[in-house]
C-alpha atoms as a PDB file:
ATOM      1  CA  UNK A   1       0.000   0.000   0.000  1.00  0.00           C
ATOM      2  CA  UNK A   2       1.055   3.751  -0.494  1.00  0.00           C
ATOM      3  CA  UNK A   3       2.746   5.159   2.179  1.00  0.00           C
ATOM      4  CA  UNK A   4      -0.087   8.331   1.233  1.00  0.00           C
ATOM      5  CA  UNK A   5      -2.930   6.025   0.465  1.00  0.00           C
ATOM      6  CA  UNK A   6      -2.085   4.733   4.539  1.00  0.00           C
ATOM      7  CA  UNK A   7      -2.199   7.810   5.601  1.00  0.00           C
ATOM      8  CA  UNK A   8      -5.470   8.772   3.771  1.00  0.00           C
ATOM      9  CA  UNK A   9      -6.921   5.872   5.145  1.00  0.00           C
ATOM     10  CA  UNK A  10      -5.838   6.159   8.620  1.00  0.00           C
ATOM     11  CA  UNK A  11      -7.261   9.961   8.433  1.00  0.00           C
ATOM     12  CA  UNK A  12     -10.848   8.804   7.163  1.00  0.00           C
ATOM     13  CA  UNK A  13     -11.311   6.109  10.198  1.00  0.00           C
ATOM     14  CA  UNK A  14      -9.954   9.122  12.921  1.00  0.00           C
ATOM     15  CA  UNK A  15     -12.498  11.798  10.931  1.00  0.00           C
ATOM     16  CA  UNK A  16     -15.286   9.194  10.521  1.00  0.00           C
ATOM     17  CA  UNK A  17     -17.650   8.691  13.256  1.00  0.00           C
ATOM     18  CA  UNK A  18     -17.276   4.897  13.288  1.00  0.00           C
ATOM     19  CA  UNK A  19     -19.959   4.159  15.978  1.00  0.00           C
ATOM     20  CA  UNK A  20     -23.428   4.913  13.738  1.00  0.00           C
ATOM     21  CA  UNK A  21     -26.034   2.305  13.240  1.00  0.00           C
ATOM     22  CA  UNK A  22     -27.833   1.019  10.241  1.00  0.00           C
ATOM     23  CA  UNK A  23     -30.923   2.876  11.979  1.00  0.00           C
ATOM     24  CA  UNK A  24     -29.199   5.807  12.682  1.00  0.00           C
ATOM     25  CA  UNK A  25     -27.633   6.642   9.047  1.00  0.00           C
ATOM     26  CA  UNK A  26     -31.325   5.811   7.483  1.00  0.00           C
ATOM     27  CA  UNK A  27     -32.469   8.596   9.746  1.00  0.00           C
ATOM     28  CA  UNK A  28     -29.867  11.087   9.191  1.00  0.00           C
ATOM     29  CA  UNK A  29     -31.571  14.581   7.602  1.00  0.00           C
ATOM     30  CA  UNK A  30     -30.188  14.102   3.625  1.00  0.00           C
ATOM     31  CA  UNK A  31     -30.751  10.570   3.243  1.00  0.00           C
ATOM     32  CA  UNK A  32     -33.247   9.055   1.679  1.00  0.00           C
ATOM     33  CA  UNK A  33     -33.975   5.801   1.784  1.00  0.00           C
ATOM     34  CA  UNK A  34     -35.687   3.792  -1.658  1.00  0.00           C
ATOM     35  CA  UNK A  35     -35.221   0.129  -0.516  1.00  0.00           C
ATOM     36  CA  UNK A  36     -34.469  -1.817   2.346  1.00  0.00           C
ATOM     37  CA  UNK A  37     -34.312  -5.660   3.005  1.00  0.00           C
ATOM     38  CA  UNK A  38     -32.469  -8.123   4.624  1.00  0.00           C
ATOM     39  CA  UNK A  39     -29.367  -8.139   2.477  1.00  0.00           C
ATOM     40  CA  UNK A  40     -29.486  -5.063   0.510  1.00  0.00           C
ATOM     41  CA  UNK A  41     -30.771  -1.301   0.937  1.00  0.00           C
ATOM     42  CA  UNK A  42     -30.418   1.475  -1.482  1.00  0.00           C
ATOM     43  CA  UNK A  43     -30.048   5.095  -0.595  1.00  0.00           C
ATOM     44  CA  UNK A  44     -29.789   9.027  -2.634  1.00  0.00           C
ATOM     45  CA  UNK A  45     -27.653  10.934  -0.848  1.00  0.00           C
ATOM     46  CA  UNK A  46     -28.522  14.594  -1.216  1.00  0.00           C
ATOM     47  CA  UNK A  47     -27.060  17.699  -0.679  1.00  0.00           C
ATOM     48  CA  UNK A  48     -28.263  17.800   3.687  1.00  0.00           C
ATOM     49  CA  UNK A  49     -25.751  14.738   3.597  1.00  0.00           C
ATOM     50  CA  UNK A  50     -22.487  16.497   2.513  1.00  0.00           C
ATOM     51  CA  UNK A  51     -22.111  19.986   3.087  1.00  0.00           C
ATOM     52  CA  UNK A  52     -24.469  20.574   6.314  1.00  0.00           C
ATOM     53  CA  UNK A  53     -23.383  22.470   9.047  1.00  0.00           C
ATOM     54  CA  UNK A  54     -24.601  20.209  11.608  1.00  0.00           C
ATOM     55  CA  UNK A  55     -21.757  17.933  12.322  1.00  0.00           C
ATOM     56  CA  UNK A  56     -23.583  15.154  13.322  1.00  0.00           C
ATOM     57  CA  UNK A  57     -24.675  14.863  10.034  1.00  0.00           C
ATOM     58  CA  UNK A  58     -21.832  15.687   8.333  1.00  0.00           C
ATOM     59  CA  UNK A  59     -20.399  12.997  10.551  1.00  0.00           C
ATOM     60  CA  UNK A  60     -23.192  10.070   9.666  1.00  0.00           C
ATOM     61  CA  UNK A  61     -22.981  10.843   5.753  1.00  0.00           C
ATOM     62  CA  UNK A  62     -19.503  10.121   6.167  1.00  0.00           C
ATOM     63  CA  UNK A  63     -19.754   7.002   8.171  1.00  0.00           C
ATOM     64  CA  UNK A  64     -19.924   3.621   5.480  1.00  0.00           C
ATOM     65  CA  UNK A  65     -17.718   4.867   2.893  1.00  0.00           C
ATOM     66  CA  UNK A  66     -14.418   6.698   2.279  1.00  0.00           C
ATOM     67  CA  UNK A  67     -15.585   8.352  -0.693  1.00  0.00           C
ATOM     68  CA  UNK A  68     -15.463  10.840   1.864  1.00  0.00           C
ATOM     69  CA  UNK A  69     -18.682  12.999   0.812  1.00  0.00           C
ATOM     70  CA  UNK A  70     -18.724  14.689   3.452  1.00  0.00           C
ATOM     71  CA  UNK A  71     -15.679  15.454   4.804  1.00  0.00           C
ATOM     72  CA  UNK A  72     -13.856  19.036   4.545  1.00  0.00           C
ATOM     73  CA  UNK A  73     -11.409  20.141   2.243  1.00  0.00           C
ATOM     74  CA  UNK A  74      -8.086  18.929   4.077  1.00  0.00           C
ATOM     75  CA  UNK A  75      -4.782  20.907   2.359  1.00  0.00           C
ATOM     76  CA  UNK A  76      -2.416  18.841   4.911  1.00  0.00           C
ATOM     77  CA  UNK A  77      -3.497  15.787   3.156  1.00  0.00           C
ATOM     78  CA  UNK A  78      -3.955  17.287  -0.201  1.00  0.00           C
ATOM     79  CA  UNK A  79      -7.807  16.392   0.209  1.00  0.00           C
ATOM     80  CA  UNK A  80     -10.024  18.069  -1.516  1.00  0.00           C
ATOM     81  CA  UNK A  81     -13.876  17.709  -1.977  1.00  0.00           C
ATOM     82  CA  UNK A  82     -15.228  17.106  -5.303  1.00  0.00           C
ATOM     83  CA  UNK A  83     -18.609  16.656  -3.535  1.00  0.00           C
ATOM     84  CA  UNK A  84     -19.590  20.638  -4.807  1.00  0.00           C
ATOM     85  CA  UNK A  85     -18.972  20.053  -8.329  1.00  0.00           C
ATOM     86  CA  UNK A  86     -20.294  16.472  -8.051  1.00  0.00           C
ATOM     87  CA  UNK A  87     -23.623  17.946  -7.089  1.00  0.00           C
ATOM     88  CA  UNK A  88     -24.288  19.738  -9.921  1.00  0.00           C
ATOM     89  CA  UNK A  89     -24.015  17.503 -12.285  1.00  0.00           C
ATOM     90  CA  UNK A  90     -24.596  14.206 -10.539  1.00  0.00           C
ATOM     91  CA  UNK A  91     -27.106  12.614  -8.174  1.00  0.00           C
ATOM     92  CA  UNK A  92     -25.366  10.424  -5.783  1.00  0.00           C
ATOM     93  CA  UNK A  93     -26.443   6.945  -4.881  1.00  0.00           C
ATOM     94  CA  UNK A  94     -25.111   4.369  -2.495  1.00  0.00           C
ATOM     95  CA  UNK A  95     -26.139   0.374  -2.664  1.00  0.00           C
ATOM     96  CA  UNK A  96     -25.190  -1.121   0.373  1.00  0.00           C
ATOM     97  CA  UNK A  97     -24.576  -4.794   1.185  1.00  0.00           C
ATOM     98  CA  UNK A  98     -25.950  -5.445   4.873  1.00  0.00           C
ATOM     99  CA  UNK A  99     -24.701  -8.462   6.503  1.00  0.00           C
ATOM    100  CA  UNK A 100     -24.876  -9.515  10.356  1.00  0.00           C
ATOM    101  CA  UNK A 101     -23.438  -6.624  11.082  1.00  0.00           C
ATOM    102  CA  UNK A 102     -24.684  -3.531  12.962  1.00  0.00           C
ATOM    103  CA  UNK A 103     -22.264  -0.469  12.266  1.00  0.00           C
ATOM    104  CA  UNK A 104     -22.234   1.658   9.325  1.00  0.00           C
ATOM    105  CA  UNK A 105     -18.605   1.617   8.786  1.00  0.00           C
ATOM    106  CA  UNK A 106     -18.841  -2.168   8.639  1.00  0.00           C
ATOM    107  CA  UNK A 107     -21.362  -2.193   5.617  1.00  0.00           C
ATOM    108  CA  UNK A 108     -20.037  -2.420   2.062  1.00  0.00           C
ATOM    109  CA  UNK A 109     -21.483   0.162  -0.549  1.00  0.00           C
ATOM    110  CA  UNK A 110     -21.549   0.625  -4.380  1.00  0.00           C
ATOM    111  CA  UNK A 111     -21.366   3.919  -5.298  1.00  0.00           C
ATOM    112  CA  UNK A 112     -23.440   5.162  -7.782  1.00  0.00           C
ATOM    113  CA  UNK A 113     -23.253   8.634  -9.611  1.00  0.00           C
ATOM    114  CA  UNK A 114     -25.869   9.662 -12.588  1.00  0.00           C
ATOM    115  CA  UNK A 115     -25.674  12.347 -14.622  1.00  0.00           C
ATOM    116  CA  UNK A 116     -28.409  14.912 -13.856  1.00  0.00           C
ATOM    117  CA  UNK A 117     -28.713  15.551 -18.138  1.00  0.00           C
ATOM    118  CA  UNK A 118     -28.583  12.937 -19.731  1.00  0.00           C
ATOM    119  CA  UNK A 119     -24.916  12.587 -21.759  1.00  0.00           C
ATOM    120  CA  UNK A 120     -25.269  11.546 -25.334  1.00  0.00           C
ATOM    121  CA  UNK A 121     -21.811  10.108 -26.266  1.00  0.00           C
ATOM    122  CA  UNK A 122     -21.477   8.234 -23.051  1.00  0.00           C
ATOM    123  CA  UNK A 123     -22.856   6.234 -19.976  1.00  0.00           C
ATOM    124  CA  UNK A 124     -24.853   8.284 -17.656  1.00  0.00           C
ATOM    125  CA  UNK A 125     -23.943   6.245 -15.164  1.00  0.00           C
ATOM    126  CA  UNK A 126     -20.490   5.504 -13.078  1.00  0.00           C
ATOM    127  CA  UNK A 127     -19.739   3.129 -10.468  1.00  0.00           C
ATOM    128  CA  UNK A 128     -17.926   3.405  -7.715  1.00  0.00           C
ATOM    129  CA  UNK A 129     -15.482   1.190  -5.395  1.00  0.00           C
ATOM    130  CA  UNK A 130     -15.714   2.129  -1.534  1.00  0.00           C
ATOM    131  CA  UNK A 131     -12.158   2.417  -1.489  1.00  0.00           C
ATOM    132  CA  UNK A 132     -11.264   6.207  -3.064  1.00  0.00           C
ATOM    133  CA  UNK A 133      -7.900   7.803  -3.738  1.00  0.00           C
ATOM    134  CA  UNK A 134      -6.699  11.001  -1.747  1.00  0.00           C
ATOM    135  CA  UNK A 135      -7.617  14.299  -2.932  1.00  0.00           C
ATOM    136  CA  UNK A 136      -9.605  14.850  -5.929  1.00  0.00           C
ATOM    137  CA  UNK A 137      -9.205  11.067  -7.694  1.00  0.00           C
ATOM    138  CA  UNK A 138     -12.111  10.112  -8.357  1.00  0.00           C
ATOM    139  CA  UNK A 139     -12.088   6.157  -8.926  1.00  0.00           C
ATOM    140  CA  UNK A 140     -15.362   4.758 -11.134  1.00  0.00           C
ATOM    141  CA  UNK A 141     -16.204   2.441 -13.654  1.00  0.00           C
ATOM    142  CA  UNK A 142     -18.874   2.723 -16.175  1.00  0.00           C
ATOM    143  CA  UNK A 143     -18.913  -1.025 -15.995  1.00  0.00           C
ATOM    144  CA  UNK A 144     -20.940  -2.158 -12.597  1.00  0.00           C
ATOM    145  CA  UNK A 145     -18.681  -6.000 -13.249  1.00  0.00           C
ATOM    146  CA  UNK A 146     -15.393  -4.447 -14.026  1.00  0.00           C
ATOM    147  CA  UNK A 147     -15.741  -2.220 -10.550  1.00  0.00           C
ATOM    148  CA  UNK A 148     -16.974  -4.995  -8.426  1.00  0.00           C
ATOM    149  CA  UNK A 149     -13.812  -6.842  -9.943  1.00  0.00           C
ATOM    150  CA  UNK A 150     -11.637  -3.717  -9.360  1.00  0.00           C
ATOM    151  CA  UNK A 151     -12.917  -3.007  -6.292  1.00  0.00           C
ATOM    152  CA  UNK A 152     -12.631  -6.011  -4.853  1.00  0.00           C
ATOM    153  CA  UNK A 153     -16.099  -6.128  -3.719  1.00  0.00           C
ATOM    154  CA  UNK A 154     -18.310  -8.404  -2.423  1.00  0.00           C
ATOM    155  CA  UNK A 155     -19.523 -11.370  -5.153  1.00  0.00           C
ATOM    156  CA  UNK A 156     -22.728 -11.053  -3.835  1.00  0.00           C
ATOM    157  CA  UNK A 157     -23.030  -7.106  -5.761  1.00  0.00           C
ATOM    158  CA  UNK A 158     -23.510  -9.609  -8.854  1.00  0.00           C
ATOM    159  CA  UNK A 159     -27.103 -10.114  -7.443  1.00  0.00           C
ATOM    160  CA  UNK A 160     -28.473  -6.695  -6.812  1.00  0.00           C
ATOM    161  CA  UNK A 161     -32.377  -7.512  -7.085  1.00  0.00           C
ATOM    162  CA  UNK A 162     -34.348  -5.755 -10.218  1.00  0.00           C
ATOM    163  CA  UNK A 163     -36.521  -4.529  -7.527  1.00  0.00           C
ATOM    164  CA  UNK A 164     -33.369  -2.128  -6.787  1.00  0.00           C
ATOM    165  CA  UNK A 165     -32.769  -1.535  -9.747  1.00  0.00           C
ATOM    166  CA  UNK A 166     -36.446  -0.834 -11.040  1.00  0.00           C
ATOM    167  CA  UNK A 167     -36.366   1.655  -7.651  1.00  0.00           C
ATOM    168  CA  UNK A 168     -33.423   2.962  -8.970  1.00  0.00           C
ATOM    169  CA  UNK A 169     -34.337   3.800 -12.474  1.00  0.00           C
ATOM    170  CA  UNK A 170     -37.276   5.224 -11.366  1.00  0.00           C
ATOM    171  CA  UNK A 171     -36.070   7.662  -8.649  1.00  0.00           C
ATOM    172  CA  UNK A 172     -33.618   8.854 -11.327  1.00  0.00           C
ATOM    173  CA  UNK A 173     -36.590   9.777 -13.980  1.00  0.00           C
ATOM    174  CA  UNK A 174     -38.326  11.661 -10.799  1.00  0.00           C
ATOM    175  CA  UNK A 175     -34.832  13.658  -9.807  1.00  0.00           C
ATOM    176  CA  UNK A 176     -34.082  14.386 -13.476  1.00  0.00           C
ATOM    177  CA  UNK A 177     -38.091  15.577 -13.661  1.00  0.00           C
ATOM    178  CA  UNK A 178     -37.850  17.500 -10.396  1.00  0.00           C
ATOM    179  CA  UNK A 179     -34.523  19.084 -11.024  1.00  0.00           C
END
């Protein structure tokens, strides 16, 4: 591993409140939750989830994933947030893979960004590892089997339910609508 990619690791778990519960993410102001059952639940993040100046929040949007959404621009680390220009031209999505256990930071997600206009000349959608670079690297796939593979995710993201991703599809005509 990269002595910076340690470090940017080790700086997520100490900024990362690593204590939240399934039950308390779903209720954090900025989520919304489109699907829930016993082995997966899909999410939108939206804007209340990133850039909030309740900490608590901030905190909780931050807690399954080092994509690090929420987090602060960091110059000692060379982090900076692409969250601001994410949101306006994505809508941010998180799949998560819940096992046995009970803490946020425990759960396995699949990020997923769509464009909020639709792109002509190329996917609208991108797919993203949990694991993220420092600073503004931005790791996705356009490919949801070549970032599970990349990502070395869980086998099991091979059998999202088409429930999920009928939910999914959906919610994204409604944002693009309501936008």
């Amino acid at each position: 591993m990269k002595k910076e990619n340690k470090f940017f690791k080790e700086w997520v778990n100490r900024n990362r409140n690593s204590n939240i519960t399934l039950d308390e993410f779903i209720n954090t102001d900025g989520v919304t939750k489109l699907y829930k059952d016993n082995k997966f639940m899909l999410m939108r993040l939206n804007e209340k989830t990133t850039r909030n100046e309740n900490i608590q929040t901030i905190r909780n949007g931050a807690a399954s994933t080092e994509l690090c959404l929420a987090f602060p621009d960091d110059k000692k680390i060379n982090f900076i947030n692409p969250i601001d220009k994410f949101l306006k031209n994505f809508f941010i999505y998180g799949i998560y893979l819940i096992k046995e256990y009970k803490k946020m930071h425990q759960i396995e997600v699949l990020g997923v960004s769509v464009f909020k206009n639709k792109k002509k000349y190329h996917p609208n959608v991108r797919y993203h590892p949990p694991t993220q670079g420092p600073g503004a690297n931005d790791v996705y796939y356009t490919d949801i089997k070549e970032c599970i593979i990349k990502g070395n995710m869980d086998n099991k993201f091979y059998n999202i339910p088409v429930k999920v991703w009928d939910i999914f599809n959906s919610d994204i005509k409604k944002q693009r609508k309501n936008k």
